[in-house]
Protein backbone atom coordinates (compact mmCIF):
# COMPACT_ATOMS: atom_id res chain seq x y z
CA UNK A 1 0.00 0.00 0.00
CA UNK A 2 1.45 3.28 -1.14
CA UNK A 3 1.75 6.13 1.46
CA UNK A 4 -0.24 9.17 1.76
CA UNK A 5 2.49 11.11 1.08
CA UNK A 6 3.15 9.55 -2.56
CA UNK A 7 -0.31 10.31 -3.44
CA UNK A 8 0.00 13.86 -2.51
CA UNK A 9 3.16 14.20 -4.23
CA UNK A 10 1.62 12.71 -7.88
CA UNK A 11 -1.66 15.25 -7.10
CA UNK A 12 1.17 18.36 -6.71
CA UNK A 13 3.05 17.21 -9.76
CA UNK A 14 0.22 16.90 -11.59
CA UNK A 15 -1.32 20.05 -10.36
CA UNK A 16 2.17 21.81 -10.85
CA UNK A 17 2.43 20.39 -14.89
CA UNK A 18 -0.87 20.46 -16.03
CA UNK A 19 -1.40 23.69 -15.07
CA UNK A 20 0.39 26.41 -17.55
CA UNK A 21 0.85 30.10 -16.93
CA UNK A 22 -1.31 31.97 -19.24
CA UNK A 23 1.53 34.33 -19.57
CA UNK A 24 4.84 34.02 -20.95
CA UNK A 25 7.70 35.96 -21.12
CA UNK A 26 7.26 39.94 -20.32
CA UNK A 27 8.68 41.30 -23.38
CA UNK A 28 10.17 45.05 -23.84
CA UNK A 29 10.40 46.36 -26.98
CA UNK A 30 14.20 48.09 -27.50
CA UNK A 31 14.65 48.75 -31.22
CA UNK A 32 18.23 47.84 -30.61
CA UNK A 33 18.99 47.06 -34.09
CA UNK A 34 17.81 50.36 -34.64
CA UNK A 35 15.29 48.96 -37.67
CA UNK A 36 11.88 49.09 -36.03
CA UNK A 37 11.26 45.74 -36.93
CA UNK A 38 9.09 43.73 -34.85
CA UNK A 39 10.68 40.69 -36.72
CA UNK A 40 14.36 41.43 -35.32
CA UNK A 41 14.88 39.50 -32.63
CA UNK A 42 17.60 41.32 -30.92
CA UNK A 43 14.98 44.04 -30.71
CA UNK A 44 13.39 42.54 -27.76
CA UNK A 45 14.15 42.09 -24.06
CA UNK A 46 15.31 38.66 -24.35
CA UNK A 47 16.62 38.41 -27.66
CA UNK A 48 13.71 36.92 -29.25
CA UNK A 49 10.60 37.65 -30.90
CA UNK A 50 7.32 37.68 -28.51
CA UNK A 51 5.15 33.89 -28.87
CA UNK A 52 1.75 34.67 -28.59
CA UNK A 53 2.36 33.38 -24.70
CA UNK A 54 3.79 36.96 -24.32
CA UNK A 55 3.20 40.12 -22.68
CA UNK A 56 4.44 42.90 -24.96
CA UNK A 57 5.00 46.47 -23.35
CA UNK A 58 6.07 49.51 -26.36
CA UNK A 59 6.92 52.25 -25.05
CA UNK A 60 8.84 54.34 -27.95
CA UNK A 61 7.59 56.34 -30.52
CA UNK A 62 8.28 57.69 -33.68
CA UNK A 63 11.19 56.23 -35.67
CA UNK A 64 11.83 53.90 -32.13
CA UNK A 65 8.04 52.39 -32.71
CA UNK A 66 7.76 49.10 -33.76
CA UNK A 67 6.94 48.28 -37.55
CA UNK A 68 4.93 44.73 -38.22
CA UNK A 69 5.88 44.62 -41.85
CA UNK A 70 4.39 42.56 -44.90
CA UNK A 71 4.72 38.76 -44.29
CA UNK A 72 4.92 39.30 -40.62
CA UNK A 73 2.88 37.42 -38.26
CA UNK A 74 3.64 39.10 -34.85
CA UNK A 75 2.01 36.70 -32.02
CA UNK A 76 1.48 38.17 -28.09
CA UNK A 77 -0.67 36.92 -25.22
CA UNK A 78 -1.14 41.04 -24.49
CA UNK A 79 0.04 44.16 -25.98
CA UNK A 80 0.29 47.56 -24.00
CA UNK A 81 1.69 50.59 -26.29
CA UNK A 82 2.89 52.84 -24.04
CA UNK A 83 2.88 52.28 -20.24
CA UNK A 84 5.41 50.81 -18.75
CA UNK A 85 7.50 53.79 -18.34
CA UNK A 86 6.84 56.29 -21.64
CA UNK A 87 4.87 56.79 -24.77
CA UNK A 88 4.18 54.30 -27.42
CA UNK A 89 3.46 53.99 -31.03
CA UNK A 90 2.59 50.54 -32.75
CA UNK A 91 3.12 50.31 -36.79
CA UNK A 92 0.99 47.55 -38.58
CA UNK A 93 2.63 47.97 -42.37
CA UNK A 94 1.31 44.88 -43.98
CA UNK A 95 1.53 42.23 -41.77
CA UNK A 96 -0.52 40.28 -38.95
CA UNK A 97 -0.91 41.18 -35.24
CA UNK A 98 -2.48 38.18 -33.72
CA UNK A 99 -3.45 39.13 -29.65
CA UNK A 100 -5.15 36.49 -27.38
CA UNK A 101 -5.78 38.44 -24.52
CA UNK A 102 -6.04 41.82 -25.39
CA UNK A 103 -4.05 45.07 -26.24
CA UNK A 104 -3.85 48.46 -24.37
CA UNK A 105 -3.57 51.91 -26.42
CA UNK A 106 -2.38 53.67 -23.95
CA UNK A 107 -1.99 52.23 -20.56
CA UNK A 108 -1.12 53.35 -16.54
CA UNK A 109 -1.08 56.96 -17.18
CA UNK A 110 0.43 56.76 -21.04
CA UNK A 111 -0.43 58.00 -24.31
CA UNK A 112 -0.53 55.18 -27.16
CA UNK A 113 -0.88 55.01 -30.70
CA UNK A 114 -1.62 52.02 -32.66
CA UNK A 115 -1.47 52.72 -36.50
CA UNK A 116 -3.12 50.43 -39.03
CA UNK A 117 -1.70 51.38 -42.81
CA UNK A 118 -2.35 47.98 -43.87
CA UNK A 119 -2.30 44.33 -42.64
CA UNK A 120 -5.05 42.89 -40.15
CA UNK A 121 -5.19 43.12 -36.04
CA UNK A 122 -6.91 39.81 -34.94
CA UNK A 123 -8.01 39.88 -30.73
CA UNK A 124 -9.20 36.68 -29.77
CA UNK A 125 -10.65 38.00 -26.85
CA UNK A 126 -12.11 41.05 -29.18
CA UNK A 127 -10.73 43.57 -26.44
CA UNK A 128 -9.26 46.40 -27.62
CA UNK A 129 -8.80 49.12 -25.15
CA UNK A 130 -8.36 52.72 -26.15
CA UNK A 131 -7.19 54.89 -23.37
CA UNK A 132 -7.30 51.66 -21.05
CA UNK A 133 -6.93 52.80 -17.82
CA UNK A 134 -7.51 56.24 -15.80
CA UNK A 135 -5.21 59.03 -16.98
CA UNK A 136 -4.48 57.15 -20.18
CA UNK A 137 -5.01 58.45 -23.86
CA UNK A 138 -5.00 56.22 -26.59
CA UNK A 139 -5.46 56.80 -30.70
CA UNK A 140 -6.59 54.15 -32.75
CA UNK A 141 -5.52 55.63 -36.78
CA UNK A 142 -6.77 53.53 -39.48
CA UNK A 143 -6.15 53.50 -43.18
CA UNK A 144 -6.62 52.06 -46.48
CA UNK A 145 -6.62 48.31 -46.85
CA UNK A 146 -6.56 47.18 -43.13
CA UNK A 147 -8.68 44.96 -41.23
């Protein structure tokens, strides 16, 4: 007869493994290639590109901002632009932003700016925040040939 204490220690594995964090990584955007591409790895906090396990914080703007280019499928659990400690400004240029959770234009206090020149924004969750918290302002710019 097996102990107690084996059965409790299967239940905590199995508790422990089966259960996943529905968050990833915490992912900074850095632009340290200098390229705003959301595709350059080295660009990011870790070294690598978000996985749509991933909470994504931009908080740069202008030629700093992030570009999601044609043929890019950018992936994130979240995405906050700006927040964490500044502005941001999101590009979408073509390519696909693909959000489980939700995303954040503007966030904690920050101004945001997501702009949509082409390319598609899919939220799983179909939140999309604008000005998402108190003392936030967010703009949501949209032209031809987006989704």
């Amino acid at each position: 007869m097996k102990s107690k204490r084996f059965y409790l220690t299967i239940i905590f594995l199995a508790v422990c493994l089966s259960g996943s964090n529905s968050f990833g990584l915490t992912q900074h955007w850095l632009n340290f290639w200098l390229d705003q591409d959301w595709y350059t790895q080295v660009n990011w906090t870790y070294g690598i590109r978000p996985t749509a396990s991933d909470r994504v914080w931009i908080s740069m703007t202008g030629t700093d901002s992030p570009n999601i280019n044609i043929g890019v499928n950018a992936l994130a659990s979240r995405v906050y632009i700006g927040g964490s400690d500044n502005n941001g400004d999101l590009n979408v240029l073509g390519g696909t932003l693909t959000v489980g959770d939700s995303i954040y234009v503007g966030y904690n206090g920050y101004t945001g700016t997501l702009n949509l020149t082409s390319g598609t924004i899919n939220v799983t969750s179909n939140r999309l925040y604008i000005g998402g918290s108190t003392g936030s302002t967010g703009s949501l710019n949209l032209f031809r040939g987006c989704s």
